[in-house]
PDB file of N, CA and C in Angstrom:
ATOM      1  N   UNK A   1      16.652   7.196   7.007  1.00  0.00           N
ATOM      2  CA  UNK A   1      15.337   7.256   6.398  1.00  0.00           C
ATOM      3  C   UNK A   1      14.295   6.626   7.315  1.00  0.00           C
ATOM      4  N   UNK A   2      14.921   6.287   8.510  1.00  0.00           N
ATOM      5  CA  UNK A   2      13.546   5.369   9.064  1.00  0.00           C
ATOM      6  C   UNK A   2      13.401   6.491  10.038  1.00  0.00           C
ATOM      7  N   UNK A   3      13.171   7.565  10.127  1.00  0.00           N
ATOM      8  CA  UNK A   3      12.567   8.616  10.973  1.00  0.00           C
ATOM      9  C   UNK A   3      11.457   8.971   9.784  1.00  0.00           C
ATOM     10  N   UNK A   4      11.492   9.116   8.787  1.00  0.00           N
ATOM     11  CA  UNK A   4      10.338   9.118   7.866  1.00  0.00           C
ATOM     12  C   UNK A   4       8.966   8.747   7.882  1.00  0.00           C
ATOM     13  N   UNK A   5       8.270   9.441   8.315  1.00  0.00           N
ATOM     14  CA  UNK A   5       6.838   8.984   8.693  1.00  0.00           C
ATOM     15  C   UNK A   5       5.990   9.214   7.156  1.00  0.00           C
ATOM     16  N   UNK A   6       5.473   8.052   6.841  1.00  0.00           N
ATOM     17  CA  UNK A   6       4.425   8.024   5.596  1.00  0.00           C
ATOM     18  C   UNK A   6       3.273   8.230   5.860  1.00  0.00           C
ATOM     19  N   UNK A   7       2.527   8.896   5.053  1.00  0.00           N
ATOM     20  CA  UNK A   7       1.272   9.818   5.112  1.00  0.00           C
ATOM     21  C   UNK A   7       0.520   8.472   4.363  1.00  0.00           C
ATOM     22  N   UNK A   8       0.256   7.029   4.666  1.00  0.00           N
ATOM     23  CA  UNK A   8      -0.475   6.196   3.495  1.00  0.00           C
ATOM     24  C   UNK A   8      -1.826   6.587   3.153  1.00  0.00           C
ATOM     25  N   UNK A   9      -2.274   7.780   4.089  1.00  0.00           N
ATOM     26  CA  UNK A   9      -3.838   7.791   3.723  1.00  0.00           C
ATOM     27  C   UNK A   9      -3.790   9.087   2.612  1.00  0.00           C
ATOM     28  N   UNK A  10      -2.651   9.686   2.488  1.00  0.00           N
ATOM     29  CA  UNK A  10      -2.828  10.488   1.214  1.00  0.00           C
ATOM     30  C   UNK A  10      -2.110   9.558  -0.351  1.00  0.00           C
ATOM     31  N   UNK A  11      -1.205   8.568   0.258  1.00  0.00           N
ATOM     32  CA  UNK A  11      -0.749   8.146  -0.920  1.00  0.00           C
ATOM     33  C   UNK A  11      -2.182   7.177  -1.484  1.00  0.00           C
ATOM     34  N   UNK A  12      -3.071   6.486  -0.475  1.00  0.00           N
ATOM     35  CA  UNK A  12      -3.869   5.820  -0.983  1.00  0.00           C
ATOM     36  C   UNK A  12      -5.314   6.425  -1.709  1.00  0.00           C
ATOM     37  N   UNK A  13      -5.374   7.866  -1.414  1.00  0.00           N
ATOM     38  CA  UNK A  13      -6.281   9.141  -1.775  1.00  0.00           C
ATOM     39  C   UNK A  13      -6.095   8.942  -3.016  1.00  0.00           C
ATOM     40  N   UNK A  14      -4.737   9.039  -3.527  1.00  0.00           N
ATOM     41  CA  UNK A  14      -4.498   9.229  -5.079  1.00  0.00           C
ATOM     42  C   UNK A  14      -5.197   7.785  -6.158  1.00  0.00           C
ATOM     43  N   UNK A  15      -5.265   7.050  -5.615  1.00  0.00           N
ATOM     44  CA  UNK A  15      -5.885   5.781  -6.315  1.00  0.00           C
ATOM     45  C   UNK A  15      -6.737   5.398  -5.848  1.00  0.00           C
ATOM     46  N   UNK A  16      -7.806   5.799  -4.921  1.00  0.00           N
ATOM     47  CA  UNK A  16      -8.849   5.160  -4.287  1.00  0.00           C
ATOM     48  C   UNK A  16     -10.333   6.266  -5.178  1.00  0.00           C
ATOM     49  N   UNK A  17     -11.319   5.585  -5.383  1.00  0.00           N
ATOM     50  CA  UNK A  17     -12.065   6.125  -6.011  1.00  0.00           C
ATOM     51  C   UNK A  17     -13.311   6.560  -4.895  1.00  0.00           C
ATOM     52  N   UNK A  18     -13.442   6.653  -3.934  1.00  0.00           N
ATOM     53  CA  UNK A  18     -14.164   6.927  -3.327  1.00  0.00           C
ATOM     54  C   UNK A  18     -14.092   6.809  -1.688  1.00  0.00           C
ATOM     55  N   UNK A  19     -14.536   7.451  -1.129  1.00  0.00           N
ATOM     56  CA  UNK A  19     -13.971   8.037   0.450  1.00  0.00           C
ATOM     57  C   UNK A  19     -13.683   6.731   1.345  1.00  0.00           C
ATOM     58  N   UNK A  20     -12.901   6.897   1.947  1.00  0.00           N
ATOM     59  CA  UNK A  20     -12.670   5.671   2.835  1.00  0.00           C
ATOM     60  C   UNK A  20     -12.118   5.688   4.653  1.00  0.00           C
ATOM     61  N   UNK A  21     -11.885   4.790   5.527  1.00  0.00           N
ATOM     62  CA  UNK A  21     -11.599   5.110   6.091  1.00  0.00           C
ATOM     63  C   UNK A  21     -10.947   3.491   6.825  1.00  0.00           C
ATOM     64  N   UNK A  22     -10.135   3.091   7.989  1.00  0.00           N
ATOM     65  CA  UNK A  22      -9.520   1.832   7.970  1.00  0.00           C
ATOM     66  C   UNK A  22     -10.262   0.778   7.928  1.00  0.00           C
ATOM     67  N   UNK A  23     -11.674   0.642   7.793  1.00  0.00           N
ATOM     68  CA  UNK A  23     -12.206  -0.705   8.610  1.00  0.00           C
ATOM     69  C   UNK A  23     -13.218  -0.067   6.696  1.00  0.00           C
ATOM     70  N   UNK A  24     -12.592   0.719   5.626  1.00  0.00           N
ATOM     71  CA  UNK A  24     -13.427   0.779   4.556  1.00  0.00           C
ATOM     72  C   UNK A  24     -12.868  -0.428   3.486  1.00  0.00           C
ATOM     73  N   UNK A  25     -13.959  -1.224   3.437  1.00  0.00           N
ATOM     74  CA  UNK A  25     -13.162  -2.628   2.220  1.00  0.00           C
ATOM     75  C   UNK A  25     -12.798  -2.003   0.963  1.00  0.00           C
ATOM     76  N   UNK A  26     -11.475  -2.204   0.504  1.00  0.00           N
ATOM     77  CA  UNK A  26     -11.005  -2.200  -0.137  1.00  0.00           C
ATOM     78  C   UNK A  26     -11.863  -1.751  -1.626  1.00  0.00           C
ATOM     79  N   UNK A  27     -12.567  -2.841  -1.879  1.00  0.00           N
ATOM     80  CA  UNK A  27     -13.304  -2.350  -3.173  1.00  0.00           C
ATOM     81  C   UNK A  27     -14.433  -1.367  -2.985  1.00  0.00           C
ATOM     82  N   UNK A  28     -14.750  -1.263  -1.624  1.00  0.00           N
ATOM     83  CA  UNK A  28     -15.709   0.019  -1.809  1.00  0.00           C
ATOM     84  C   UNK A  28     -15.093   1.315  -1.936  1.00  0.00           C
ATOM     85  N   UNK A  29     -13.954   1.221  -1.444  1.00  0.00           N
ATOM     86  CA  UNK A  29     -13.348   2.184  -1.689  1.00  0.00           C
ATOM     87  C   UNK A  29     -12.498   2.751  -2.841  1.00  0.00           C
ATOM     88  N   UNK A  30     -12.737   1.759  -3.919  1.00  0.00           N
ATOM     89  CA  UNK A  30     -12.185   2.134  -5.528  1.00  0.00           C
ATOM     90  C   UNK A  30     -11.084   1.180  -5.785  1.00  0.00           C
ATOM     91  N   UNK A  31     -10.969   0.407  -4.863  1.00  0.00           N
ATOM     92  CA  UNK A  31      -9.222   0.099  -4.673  1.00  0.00           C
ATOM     93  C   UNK A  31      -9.174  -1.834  -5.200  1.00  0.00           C
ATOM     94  N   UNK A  32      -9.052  -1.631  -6.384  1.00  0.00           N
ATOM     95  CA  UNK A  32      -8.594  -3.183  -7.292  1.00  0.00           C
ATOM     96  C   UNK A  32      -6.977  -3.259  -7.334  1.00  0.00           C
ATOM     97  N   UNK A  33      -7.225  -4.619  -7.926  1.00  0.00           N
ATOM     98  CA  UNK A  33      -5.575  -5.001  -7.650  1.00  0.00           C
ATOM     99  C   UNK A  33      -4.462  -4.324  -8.555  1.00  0.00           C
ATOM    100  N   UNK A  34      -4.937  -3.641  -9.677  1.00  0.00           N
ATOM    101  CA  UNK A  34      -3.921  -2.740 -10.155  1.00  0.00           C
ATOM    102  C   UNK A  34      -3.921  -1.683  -9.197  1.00  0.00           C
ATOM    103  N   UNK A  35      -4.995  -0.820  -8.834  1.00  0.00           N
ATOM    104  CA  UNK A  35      -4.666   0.192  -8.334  1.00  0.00           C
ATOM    105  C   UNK A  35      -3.251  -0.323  -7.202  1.00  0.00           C
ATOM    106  N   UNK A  36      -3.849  -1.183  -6.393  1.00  0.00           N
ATOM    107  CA  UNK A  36      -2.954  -1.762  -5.451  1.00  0.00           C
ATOM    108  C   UNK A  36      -1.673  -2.241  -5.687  1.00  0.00           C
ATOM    109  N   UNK A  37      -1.266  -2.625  -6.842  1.00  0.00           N
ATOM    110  CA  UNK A  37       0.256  -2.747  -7.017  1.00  0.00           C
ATOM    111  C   UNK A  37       0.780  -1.459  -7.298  1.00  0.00           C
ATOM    112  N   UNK A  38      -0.007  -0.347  -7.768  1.00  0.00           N
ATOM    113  CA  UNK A  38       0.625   1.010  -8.366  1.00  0.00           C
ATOM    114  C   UNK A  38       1.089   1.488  -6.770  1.00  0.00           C
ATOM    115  N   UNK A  39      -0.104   1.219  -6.245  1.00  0.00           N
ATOM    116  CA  UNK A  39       0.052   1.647  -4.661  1.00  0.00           C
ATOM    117  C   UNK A  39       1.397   1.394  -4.177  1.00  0.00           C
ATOM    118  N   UNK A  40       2.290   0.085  -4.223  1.00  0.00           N
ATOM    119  CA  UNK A  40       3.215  -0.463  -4.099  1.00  0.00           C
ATOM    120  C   UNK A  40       3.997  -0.142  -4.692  1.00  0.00           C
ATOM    121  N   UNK A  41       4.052   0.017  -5.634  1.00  0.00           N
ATOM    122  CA  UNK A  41       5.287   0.311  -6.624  1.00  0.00           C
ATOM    123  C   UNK A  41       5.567   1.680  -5.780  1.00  0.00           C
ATOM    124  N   UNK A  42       4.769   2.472  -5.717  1.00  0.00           N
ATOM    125  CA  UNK A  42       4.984   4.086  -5.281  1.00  0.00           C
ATOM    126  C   UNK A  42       5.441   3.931  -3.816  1.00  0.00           C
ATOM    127  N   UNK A  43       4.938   3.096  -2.883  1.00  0.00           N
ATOM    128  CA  UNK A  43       5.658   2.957  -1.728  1.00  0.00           C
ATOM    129  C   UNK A  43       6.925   2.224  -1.414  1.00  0.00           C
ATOM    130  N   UNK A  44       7.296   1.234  -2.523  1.00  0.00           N
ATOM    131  CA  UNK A  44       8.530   0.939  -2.283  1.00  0.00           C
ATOM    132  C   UNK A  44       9.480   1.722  -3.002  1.00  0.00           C
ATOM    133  N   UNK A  45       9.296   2.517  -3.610  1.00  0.00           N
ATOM    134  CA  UNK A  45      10.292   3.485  -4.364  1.00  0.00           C
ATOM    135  C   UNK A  45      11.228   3.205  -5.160  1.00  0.00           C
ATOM    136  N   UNK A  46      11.324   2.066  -5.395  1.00  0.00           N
ATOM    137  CA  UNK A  46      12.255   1.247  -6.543  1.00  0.00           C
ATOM    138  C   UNK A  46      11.411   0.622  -7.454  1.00  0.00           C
ATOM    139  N   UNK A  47      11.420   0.841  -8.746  1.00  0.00           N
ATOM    140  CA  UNK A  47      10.580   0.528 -10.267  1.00  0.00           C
ATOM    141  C   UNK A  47      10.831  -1.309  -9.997  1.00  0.00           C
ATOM    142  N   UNK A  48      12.711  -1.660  -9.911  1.00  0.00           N
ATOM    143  CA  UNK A  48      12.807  -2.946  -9.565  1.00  0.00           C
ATOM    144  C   UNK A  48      12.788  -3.578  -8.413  1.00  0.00           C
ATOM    145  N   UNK A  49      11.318  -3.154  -7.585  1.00  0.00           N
ATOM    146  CA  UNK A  49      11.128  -4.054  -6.068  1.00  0.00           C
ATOM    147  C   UNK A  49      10.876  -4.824  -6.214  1.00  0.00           C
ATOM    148  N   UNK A  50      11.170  -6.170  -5.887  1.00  0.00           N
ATOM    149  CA  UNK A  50      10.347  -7.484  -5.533  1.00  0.00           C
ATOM    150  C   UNK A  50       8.910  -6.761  -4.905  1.00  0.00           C
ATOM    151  N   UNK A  51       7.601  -7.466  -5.117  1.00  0.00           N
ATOM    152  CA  UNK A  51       6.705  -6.646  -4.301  1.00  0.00           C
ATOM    153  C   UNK A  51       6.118  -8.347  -4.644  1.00  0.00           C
ATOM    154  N   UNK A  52       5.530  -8.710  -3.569  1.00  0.00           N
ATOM    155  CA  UNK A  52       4.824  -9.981  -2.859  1.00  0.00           C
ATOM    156  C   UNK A  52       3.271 -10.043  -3.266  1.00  0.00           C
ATOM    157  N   UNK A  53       3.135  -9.802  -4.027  1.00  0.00           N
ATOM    158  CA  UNK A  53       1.403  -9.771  -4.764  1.00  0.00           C
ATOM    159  C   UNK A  53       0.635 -10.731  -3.929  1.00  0.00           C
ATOM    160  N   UNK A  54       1.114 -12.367  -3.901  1.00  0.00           N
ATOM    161  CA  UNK A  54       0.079 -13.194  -3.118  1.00  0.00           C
ATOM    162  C   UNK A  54      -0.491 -12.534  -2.443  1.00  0.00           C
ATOM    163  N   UNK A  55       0.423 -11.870  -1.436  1.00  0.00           N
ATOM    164  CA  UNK A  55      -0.132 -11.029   0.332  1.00  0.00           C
ATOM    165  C   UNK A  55      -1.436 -10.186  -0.252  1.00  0.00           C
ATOM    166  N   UNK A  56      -2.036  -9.659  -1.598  1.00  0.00           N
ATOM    167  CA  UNK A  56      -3.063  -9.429  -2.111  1.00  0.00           C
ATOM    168  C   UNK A  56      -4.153  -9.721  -1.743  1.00  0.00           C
ATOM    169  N   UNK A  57      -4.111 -10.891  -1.960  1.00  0.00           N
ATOM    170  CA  UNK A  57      -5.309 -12.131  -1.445  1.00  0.00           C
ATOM    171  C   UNK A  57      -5.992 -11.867  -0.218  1.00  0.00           C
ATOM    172  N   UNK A  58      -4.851 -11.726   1.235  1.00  0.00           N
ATOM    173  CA  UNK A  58      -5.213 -11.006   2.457  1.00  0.00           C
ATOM    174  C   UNK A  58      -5.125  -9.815   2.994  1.00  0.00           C
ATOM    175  N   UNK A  59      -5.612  -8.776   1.651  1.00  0.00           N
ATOM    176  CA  UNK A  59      -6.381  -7.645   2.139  1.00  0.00           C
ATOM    177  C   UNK A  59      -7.732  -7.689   1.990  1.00  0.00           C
ATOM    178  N   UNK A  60      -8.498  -7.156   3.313  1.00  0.00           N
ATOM    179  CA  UNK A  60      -9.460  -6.651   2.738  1.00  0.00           C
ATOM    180  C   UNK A  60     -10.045  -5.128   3.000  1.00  0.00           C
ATOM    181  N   UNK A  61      -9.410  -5.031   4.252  1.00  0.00           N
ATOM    182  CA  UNK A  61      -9.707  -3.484   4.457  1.00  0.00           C
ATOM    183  C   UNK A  61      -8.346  -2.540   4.058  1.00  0.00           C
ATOM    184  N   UNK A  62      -8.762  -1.054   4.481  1.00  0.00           N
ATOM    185  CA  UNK A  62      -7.968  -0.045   4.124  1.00  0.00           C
ATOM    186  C   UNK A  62      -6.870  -0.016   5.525  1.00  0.00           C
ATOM    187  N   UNK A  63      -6.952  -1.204   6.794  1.00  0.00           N
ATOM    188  CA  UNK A  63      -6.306  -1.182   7.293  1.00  0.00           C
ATOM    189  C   UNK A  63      -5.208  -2.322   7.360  1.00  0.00           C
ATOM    190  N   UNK A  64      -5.772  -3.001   6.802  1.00  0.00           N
ATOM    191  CA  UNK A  64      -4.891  -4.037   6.423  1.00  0.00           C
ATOM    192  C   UNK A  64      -4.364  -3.677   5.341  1.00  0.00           C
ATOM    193  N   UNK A  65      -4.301  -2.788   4.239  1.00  0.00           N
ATOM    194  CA  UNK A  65      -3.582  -2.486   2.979  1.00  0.00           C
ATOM    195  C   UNK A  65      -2.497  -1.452   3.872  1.00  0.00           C
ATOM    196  N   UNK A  66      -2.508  -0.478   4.670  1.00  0.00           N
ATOM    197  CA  UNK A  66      -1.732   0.144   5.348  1.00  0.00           C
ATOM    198  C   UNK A  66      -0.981  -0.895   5.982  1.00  0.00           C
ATOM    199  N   UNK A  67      -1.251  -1.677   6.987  1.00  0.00           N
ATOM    200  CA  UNK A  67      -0.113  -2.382   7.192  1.00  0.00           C
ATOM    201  C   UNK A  67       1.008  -2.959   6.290  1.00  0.00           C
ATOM    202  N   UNK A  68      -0.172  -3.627   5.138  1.00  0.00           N
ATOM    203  CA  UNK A  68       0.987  -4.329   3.991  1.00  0.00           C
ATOM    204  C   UNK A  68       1.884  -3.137   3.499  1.00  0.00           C
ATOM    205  N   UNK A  69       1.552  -2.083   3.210  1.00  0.00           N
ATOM    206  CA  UNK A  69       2.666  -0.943   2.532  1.00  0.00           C
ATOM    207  C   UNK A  69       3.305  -0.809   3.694  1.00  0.00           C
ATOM    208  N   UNK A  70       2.905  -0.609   4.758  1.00  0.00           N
ATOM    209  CA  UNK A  70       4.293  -0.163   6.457  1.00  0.00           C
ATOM    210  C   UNK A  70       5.061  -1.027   6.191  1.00  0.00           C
ATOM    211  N   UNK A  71       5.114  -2.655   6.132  1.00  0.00           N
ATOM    212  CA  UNK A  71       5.832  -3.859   5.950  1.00  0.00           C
ATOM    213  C   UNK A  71       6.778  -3.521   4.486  1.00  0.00           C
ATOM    214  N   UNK A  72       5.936  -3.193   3.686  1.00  0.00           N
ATOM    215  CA  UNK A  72       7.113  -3.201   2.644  1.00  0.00           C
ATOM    216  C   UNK A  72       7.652  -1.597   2.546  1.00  0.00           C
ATOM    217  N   UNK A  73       7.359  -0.515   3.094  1.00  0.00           N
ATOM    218  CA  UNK A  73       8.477   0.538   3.358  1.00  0.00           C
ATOM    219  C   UNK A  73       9.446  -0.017   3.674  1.00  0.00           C
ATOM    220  N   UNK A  74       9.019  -0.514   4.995  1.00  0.00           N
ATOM    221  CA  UNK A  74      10.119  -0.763   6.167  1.00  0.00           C
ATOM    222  C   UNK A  74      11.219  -1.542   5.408  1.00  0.00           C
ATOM    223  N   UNK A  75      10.550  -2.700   4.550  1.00  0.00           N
ATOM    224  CA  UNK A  75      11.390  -3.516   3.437  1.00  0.00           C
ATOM    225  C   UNK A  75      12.058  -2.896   2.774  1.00  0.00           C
ATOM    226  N   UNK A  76      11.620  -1.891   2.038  1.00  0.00           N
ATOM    227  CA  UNK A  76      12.569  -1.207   1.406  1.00  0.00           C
ATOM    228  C   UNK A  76      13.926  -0.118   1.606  1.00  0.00           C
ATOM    229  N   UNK A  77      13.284   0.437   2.807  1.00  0.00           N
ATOM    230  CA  UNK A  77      14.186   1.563   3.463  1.00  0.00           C
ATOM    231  C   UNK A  77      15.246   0.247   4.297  1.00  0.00           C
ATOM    232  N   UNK A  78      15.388  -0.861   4.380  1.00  0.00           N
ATOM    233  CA  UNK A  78      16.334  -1.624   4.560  1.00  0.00           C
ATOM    234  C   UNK A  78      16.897  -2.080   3.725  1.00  0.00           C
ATOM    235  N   UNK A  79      16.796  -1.617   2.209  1.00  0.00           N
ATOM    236  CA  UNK A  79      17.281  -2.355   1.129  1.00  0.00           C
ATOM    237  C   UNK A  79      17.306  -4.060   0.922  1.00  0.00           C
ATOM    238  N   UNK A  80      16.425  -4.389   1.677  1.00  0.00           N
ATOM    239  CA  UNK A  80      16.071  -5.714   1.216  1.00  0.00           C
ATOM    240  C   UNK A  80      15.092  -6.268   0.855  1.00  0.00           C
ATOM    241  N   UNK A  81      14.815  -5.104  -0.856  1.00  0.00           N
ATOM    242  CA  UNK A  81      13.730  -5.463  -1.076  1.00  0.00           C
ATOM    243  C   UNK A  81      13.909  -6.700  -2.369  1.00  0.00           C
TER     244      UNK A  81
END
């Protein structure tokens, strides 16, 4: 599974309320902290992931929310989530 390349700018399309792009902050772009755990839940692919909410706190752009989901794919497709 780690040849799997994730599309995050369409998974984040689905919950973002308005156009964005990496350096777009987070809330201008629709994106609160529920949306953002749904975000998570859907990228780690297990209903029972541990998912690290604090790390919340240090987003603020749409490129830093892509990194945090790459980090927890990667977490998950190692099963140590």
């Amino acid at each position: 599974m780690s040849d799997t390349i994730v599309d995050f700018d369409a998974i984040i399309t689905r919950y973002a309320t308005f156009t964005f792009d990496d350096s777009t902050p987070l809330l201008d772009a629709g994106l609160e902290s529920l949306a953002l755990l749904r975000l998570a839940v859907d990228v780690a692919g297990d209903d029972d992931a541990e998912i690290d909410a604090t790390r919340l706190v240090d987003l603020h752009t749409v490129a830093d929310l892509k990194h945090w989901l790459a980090d927890l794919a990667a977490t998950g497709q190692d099963g140590a989530v």
